[in-house]
N, C-alpha and C. Protein backbone atom coordinates (compact mmCIF):
# COMPACT_ATOMS: atom_id res chain seq x y z
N UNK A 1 -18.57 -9.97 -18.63
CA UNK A 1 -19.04 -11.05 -17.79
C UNK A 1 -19.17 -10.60 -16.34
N UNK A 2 -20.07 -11.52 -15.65
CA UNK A 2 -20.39 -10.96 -14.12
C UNK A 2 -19.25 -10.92 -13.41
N UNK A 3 -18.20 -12.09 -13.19
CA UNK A 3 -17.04 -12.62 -12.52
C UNK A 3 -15.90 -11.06 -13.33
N UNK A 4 -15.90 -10.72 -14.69
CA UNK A 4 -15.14 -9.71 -14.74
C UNK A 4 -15.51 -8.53 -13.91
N UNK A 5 -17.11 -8.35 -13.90
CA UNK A 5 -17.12 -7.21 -12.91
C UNK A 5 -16.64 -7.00 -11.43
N UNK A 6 -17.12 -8.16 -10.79
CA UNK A 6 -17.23 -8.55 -9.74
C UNK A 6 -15.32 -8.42 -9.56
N UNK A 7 -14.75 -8.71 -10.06
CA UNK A 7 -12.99 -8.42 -10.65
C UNK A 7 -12.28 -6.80 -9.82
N UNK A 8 -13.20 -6.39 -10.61
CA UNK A 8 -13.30 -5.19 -11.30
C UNK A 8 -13.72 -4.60 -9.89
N UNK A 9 -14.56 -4.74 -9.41
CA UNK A 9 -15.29 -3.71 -8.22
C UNK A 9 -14.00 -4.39 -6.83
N UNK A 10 -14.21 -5.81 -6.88
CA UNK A 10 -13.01 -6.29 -6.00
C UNK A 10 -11.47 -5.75 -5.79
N UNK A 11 -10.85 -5.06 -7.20
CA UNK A 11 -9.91 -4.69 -7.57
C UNK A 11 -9.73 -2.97 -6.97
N UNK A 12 -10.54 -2.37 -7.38
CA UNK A 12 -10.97 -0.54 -6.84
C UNK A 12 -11.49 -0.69 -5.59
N UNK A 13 -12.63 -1.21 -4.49
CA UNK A 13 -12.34 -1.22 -3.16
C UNK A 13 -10.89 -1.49 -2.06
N UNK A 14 -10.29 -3.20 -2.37
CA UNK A 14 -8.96 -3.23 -2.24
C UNK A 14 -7.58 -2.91 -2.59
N UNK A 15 -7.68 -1.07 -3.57
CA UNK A 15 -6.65 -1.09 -4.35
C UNK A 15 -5.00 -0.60 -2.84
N UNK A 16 -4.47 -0.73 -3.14
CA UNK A 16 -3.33 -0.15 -2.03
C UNK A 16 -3.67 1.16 -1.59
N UNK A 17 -4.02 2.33 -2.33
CA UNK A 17 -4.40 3.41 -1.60
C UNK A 17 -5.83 3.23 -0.66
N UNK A 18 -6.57 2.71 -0.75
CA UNK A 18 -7.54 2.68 -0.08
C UNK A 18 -7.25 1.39 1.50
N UNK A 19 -6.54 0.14 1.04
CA UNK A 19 -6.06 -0.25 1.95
C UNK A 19 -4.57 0.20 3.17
N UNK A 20 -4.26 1.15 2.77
CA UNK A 20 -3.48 2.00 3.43
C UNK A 20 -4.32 2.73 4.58
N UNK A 21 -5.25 3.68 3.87
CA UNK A 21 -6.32 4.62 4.86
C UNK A 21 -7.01 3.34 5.83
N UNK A 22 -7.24 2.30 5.50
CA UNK A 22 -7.82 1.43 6.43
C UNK A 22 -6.45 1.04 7.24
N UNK A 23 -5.72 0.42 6.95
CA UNK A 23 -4.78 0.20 7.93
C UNK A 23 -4.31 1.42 9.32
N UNK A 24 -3.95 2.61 8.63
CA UNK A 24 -3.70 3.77 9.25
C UNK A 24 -4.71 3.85 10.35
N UNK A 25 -6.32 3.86 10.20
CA UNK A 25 -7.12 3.72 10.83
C UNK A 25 -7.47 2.68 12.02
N UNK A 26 -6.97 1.77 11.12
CA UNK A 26 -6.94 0.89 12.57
C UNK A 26 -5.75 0.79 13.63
N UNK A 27 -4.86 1.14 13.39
CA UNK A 27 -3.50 1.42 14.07
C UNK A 27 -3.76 2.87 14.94
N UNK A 28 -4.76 3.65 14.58
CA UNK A 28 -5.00 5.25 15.25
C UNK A 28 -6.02 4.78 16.43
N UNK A 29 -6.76 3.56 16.04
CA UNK A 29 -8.53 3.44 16.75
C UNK A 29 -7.81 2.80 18.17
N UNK A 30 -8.58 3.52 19.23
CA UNK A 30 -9.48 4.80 19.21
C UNK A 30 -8.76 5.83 19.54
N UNK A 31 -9.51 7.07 19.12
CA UNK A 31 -8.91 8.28 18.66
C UNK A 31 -8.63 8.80 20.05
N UNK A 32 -8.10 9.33 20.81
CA UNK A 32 -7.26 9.93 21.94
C UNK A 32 -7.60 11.58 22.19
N UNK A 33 -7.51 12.22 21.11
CA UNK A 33 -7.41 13.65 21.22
C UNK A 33 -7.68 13.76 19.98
N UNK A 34 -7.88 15.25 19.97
CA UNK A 34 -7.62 16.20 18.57
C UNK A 34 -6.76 15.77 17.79
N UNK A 35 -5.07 15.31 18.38
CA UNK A 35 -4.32 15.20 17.87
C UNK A 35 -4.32 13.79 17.05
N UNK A 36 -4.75 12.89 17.10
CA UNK A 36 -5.55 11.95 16.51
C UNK A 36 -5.66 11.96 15.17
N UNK A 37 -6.77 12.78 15.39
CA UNK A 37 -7.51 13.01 14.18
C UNK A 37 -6.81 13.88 12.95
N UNK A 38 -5.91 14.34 13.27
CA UNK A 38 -5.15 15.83 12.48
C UNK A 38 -3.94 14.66 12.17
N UNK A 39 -3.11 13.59 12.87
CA UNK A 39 -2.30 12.73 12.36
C UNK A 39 -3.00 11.67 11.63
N UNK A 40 -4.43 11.12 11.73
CA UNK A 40 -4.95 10.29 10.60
C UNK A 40 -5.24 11.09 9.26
N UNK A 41 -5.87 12.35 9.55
CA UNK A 41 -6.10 13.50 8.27
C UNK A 41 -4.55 13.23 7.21
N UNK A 42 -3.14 13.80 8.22
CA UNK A 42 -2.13 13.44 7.72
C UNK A 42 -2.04 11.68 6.77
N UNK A 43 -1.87 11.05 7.77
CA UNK A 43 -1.87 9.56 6.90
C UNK A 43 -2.97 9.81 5.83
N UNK A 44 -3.85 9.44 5.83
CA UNK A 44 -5.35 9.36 4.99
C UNK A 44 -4.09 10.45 3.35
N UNK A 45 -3.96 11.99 4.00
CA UNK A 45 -3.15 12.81 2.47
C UNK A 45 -2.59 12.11 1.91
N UNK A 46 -1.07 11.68 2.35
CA UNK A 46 -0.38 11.41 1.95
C UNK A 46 0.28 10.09 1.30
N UNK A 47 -0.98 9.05 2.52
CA UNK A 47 -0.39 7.65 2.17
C UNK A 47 -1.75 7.66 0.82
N UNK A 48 -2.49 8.05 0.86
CA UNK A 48 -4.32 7.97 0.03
C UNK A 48 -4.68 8.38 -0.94
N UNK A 49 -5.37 10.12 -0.74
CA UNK A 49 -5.49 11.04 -1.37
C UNK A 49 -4.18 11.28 -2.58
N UNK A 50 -3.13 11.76 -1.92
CA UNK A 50 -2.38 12.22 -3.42
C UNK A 50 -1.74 10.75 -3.74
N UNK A 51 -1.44 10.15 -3.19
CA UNK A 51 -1.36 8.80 -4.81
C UNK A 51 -2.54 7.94 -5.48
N UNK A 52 -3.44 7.99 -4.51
CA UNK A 52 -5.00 8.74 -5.52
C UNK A 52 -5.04 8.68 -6.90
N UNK A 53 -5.12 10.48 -6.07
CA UNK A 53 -5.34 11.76 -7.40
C UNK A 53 -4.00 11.89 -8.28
N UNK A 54 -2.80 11.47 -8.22
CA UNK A 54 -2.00 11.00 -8.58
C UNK A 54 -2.44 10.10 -9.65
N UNK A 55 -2.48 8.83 -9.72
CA UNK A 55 -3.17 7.65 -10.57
C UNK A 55 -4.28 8.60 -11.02
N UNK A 56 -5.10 9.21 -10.81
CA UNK A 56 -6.05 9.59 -11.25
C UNK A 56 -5.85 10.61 -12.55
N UNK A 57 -5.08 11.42 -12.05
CA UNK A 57 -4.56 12.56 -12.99
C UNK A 57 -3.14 11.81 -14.62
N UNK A 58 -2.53 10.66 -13.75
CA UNK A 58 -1.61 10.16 -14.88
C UNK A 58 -2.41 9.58 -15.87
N UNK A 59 -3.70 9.28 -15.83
CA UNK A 59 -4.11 8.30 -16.35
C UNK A 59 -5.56 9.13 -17.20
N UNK A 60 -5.87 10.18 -16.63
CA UNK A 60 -6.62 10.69 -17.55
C UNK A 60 -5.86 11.83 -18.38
N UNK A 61 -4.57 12.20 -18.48
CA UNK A 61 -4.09 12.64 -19.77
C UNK A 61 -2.90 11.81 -19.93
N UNK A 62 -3.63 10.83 -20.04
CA UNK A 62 -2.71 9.39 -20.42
C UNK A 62 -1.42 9.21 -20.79
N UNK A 63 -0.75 9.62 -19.53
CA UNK A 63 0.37 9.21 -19.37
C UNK A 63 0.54 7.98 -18.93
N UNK A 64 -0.35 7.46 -18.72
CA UNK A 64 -0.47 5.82 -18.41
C UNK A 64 -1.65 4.73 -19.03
N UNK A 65 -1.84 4.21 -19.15
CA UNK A 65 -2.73 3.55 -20.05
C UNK A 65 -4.10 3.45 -19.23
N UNK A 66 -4.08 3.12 -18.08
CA UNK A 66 -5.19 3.17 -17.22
C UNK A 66 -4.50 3.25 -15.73
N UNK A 67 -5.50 3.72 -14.83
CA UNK A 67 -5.76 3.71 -13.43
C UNK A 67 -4.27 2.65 -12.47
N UNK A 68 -4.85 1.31 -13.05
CA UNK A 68 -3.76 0.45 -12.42
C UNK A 68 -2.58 0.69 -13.21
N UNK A 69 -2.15 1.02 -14.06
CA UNK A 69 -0.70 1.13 -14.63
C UNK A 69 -0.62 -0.47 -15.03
N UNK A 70 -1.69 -0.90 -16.20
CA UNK A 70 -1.38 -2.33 -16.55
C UNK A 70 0.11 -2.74 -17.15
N UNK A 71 0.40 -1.41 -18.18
CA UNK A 71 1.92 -1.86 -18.92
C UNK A 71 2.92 -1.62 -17.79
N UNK A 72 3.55 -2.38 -17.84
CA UNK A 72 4.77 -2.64 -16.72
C UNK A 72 5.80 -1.54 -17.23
N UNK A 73 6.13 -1.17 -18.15
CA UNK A 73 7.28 0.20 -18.58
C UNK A 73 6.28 1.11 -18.24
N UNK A 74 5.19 1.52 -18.01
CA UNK A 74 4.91 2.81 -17.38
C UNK A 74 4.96 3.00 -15.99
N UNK A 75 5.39 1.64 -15.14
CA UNK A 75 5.28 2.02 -13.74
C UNK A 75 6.09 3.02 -12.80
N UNK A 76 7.01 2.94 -13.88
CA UNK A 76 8.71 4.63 -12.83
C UNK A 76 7.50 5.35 -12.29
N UNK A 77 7.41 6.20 -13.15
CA UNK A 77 6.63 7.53 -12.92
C UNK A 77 5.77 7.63 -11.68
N UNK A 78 4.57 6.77 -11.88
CA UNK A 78 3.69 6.23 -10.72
C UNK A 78 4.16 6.26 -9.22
N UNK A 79 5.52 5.25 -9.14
CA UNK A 79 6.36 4.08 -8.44
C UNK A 79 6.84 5.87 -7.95
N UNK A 80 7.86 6.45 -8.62
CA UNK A 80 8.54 7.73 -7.71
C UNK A 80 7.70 8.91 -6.97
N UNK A 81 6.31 9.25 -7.46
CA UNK A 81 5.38 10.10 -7.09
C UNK A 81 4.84 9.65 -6.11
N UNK A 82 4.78 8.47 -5.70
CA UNK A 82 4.06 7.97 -4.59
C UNK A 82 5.15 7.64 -3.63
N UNK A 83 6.39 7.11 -3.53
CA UNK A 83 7.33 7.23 -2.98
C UNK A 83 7.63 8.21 -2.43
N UNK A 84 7.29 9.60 -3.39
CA UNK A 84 7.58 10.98 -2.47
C UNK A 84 6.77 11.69 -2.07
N UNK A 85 5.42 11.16 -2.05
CA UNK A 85 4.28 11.65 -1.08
C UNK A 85 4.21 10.61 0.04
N UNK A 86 4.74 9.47 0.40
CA UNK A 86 5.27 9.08 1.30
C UNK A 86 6.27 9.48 2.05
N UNK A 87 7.21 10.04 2.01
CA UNK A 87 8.38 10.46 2.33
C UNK A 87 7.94 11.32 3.09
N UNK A 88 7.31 12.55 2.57
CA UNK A 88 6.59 13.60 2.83
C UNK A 88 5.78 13.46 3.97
N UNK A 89 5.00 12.72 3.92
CA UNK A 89 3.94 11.97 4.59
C UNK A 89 4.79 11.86 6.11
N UNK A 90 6.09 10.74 5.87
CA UNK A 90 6.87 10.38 6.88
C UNK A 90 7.44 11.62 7.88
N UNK A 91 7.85 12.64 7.15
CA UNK A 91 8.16 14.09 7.35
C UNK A 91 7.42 14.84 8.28
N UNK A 92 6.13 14.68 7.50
CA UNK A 92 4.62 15.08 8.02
C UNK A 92 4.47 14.92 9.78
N UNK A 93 4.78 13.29 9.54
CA UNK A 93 4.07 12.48 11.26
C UNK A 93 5.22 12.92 11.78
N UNK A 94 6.69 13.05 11.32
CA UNK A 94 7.54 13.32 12.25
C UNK A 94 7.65 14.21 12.91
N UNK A 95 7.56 15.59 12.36
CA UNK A 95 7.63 17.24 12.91
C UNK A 95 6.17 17.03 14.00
N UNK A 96 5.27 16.20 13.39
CA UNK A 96 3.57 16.38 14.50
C UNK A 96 4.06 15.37 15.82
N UNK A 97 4.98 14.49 15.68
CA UNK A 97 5.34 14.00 17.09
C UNK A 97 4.41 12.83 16.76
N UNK A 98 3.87 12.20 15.82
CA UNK A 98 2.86 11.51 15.92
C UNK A 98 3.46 10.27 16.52
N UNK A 99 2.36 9.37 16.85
CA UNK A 99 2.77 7.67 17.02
C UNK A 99 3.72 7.15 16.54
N UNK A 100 4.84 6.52 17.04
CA UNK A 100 6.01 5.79 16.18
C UNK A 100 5.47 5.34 15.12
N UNK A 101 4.66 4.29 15.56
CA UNK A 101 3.71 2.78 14.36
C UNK A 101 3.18 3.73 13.40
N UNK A 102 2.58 4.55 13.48
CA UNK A 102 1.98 5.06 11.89
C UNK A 102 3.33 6.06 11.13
N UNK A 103 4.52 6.12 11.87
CA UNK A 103 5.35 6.57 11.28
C UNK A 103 6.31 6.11 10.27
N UNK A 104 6.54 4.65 11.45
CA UNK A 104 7.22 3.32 10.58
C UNK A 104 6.40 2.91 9.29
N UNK A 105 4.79 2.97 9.69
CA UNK A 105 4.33 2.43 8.61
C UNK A 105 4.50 2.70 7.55
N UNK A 106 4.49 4.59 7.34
CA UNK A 106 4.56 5.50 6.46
C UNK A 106 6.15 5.24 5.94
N UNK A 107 7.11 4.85 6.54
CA UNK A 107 8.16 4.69 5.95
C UNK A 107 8.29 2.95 5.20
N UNK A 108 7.87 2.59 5.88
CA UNK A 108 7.94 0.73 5.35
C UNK A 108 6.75 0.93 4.44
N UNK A 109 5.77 1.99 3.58
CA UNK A 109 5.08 1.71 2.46
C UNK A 109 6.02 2.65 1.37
N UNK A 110 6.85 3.46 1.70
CA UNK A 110 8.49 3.73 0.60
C UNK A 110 9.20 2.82 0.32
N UNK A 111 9.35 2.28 1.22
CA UNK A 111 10.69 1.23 1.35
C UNK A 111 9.89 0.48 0.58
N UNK A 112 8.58 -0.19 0.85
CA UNK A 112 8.08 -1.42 0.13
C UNK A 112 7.80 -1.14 -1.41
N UNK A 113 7.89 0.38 -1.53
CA UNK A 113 7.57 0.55 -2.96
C UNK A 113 8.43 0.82 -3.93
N UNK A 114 9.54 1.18 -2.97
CA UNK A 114 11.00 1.31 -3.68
C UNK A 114 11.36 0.10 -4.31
N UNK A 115 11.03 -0.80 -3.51
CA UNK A 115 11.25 -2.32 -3.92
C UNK A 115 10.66 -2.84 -5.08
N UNK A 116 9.47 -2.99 -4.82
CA UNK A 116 8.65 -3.05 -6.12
C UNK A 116 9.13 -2.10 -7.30
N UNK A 117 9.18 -0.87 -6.97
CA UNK A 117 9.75 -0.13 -8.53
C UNK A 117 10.57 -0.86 -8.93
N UNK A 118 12.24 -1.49 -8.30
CA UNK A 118 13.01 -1.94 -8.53
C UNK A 118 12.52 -3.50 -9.69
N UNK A 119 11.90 -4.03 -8.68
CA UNK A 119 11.56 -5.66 -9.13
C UNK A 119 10.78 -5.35 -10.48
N UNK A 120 9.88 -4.25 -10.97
CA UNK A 120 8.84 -3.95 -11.80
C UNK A 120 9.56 -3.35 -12.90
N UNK A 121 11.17 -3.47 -12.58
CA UNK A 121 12.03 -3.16 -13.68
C UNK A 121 12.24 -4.59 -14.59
N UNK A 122 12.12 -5.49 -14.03
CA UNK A 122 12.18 -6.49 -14.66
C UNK A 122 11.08 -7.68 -15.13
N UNK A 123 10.07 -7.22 -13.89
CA UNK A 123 8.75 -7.93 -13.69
C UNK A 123 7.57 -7.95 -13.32
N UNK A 124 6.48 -7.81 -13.46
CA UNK A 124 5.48 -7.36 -13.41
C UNK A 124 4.56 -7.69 -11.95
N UNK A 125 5.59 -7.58 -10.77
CA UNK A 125 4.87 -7.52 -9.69
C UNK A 125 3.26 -7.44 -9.17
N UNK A 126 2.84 -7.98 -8.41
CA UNK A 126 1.60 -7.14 -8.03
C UNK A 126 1.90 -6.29 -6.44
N UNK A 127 1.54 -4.98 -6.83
CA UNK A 127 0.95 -4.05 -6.20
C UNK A 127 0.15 -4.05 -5.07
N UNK A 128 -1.07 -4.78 -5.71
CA UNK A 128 -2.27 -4.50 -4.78
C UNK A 128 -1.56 -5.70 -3.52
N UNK A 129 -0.84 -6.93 -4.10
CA UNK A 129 -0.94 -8.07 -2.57
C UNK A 129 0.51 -7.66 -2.09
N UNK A 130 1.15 -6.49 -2.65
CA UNK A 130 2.34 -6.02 -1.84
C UNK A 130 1.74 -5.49 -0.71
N UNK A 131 0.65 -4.85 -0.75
CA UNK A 131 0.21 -3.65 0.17
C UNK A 131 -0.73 -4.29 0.89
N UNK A 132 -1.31 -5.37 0.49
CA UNK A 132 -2.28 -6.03 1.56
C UNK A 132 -1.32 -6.62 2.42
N UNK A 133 -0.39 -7.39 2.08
CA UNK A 133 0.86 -8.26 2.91
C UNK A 133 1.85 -7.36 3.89
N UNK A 134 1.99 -6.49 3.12
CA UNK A 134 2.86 -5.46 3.93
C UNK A 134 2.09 -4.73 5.63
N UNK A 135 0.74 -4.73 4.92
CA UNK A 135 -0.20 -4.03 5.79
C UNK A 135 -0.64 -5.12 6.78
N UNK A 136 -0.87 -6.14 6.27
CA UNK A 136 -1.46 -7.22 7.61
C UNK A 136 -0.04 -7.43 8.45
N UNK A 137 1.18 -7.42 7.75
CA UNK A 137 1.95 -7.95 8.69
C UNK A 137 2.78 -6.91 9.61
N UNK A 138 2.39 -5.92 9.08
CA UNK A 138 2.67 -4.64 10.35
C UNK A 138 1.75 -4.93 11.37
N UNK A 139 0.13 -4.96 10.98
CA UNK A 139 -0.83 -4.98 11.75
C UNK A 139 -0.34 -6.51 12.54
N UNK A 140 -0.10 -7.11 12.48
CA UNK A 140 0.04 -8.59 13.33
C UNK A 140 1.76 -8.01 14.24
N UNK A 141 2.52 -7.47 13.41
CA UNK A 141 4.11 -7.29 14.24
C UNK A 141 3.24 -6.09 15.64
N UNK A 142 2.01 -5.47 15.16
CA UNK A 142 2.00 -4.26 16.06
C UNK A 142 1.18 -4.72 17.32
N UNK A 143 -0.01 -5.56 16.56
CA UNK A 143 -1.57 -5.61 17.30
C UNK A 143 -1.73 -6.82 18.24
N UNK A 144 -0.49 -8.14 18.05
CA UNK A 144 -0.68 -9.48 17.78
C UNK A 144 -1.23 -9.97 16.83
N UNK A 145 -1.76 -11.49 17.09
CA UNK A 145 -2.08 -12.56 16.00
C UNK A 145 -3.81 -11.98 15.25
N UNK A 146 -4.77 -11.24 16.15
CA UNK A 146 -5.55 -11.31 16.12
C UNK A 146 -5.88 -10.69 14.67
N UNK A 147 -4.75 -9.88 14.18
CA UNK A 147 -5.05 -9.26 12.86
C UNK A 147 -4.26 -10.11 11.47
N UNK A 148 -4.30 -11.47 11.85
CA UNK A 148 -3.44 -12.31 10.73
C UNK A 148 -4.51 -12.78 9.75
N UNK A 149 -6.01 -12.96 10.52
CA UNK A 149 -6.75 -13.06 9.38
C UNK A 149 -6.60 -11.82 7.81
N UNK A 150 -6.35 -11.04 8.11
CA UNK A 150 -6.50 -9.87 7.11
C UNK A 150 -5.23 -10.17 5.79
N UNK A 151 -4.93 -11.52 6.42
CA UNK A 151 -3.82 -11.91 5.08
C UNK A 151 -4.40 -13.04 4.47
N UNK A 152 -5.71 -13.17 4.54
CA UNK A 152 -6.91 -13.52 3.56
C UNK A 152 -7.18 -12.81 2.77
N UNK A 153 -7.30 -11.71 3.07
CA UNK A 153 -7.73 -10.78 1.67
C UNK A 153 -6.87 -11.01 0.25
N UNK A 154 -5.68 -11.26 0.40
CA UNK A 154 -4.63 -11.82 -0.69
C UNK A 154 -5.51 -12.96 -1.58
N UNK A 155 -6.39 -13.52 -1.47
CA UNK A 155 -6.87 -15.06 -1.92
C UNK A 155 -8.07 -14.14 -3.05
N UNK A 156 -9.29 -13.14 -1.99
CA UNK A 156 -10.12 -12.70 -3.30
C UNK A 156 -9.76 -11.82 -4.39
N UNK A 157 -8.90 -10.81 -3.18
CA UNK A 157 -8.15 -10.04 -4.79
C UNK A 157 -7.03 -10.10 -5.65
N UNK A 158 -6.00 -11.43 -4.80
CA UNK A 158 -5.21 -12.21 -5.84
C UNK A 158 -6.09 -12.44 -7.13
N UNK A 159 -7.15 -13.60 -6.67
CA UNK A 159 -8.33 -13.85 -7.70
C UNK A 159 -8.65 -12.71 -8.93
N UNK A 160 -8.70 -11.50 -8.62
CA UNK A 160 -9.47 -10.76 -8.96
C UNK A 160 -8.40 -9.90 -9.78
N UNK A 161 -7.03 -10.11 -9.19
CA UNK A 161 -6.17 -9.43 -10.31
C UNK A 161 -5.79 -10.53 -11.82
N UNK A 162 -5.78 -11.63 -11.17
CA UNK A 162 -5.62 -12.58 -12.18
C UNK A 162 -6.81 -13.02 -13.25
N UNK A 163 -7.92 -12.27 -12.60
CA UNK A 163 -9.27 -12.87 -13.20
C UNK A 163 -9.47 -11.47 -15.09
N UNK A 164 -8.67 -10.85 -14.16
CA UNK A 164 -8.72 -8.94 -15.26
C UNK A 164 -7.53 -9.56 -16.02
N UNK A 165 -6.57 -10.59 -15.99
CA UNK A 165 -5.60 -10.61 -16.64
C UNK A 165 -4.44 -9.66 -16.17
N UNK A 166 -4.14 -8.84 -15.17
CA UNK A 166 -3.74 -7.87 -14.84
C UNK A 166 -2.17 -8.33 -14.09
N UNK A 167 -2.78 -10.17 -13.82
CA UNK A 167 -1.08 -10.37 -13.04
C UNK A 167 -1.39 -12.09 -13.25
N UNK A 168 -0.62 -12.38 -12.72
CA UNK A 168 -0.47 -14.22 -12.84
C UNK A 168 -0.20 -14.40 -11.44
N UNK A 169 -0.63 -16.09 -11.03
CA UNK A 169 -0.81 -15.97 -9.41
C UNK A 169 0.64 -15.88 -8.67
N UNK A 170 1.87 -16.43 -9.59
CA UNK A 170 3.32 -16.26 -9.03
C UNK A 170 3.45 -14.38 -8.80
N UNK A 171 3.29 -13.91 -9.59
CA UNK A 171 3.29 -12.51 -9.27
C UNK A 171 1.98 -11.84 -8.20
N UNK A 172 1.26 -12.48 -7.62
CA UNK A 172 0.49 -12.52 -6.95
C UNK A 172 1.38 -12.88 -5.77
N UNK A 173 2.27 -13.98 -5.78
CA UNK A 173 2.50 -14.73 -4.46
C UNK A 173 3.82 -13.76 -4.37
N UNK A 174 4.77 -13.51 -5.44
CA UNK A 174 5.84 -12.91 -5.05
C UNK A 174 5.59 -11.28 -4.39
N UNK A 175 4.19 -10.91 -4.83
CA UNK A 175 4.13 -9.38 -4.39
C UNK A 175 3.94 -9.44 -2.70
N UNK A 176 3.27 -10.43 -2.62
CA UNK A 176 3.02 -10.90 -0.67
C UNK A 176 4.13 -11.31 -0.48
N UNK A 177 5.08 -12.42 -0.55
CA UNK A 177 6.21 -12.67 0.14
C UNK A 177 7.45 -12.03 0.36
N UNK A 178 7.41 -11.06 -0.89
CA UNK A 178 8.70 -10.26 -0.37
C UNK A 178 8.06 -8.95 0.34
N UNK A 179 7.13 -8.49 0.19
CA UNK A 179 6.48 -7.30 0.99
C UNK A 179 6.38 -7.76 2.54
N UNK A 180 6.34 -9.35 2.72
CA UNK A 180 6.30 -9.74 4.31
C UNK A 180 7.64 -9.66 4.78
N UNK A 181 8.64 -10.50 3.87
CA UNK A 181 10.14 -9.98 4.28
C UNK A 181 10.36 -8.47 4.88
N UNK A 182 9.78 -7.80 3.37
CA UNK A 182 10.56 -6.45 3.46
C UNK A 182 10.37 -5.70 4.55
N UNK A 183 8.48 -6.05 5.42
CA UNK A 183 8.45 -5.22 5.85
C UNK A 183 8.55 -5.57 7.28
N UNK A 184 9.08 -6.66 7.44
CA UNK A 184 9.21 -7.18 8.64
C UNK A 184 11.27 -6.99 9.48
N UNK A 185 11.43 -6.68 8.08
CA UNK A 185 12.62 -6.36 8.30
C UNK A 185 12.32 -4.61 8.92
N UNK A 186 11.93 -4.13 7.90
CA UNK A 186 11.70 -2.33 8.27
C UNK A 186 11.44 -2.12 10.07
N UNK A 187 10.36 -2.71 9.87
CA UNK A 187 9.69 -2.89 11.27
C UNK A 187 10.62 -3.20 12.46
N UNK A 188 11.76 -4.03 12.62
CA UNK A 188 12.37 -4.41 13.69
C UNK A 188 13.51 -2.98 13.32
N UNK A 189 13.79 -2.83 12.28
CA UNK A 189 15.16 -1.58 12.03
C UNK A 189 14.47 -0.38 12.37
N UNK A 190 13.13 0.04 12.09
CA UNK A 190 12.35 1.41 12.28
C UNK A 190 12.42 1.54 13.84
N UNK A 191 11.59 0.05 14.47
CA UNK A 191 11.55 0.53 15.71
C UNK A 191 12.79 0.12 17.11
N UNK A 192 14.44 -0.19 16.11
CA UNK A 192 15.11 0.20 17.22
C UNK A 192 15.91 1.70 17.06
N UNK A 193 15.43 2.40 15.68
CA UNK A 193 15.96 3.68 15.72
C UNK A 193 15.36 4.55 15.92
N UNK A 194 13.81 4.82 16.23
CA UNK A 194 12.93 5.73 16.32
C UNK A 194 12.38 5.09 17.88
């Protein structure tokens, strides 16, 4: 059906790795120096690219059933590999001296995923509106109010995970509300220790 596609394309533009590289980006804009560009290259690897190609690689010698990790007992695997290309990541911006904010961020998308692994032990979280929620509400703790619209995006691709069958709208709402907790907590603890 059209509405499944339309799902479907809604679901792979807004997935968390791709809304990460946008966030990162807008927290870098505008670019300053060289050095800029070589700490977004960094974000873009680590928060993007390898949990990616990551999902990409578990899922075509199917160690996972598909791309999103629909069965909820396959999520460990996923959940720790991306956790430690974050870490890494965090590692990364630290030794380069980069920006606090894209450092915290890089650590409050571990922390937020640690969480989720945890909760996805029992329940089938969503993912994708952890990372949209997590991400608008850094962007609003960092930028002001002006970036609170971007916690709209939760409404089409809530839609769009529920439309694939992929989540139910409580697991929709719980993946945004505790990712706003979580990361609003990170955020005030990141930036009185860094």
């Amino acid at each position: 059906m059209a509405s499944d596609k339309f799902g479907s394309i809604l679901s792979f533009a807004f997935n968390p790795a791709v809304i990460a590289a946008f966030t990162f980006a807008i927290l870098l804009y505008p670019p300053q120096r060289v050095q800029t560009f070589l700490v977004l290259a960094t974000c873009i690897t680590f928060g993007t690219l390898l949990p990616f190609i990551m999902m990409f690689e578990l899922s075509k010698r199917r160690l996972i059933s598909d791309f999103y990790v629909s069965e909820k007992n396959e999520r460990t695997k996923p959940f720790v590999g991306v956790i430690a290309s974050y870490i890494c990541g965090a590692v990364a911006l630290f030794l380069m001296k980069a920006p606090t904010i894209v450092l915290v961020l890089m650590l409050c998308y571990a922390g937020n995923t640690v969480i989720m692994m945890l909760i996805t032990l029992r329940w089938k979280i969503s993912v994708h509106a952890s990372v949209i929620a997590g991400s608008a509400t850094a962007l609003v703790y960092v930028t002001s109010m002006w970036a609170a619209p971007f916690f709209l995006l939760l409404i089409p691709v809530g839609w769009a995970r529920v439309r694939l069958g992929a989540h139910t709208w409580w697991q929709i709402l719980g993946g945004a509300l505790v990712t706003i907790m979580s990361t609003l907590v990170q955020l005030i603890i990141y930036f009185l220790i860094l």
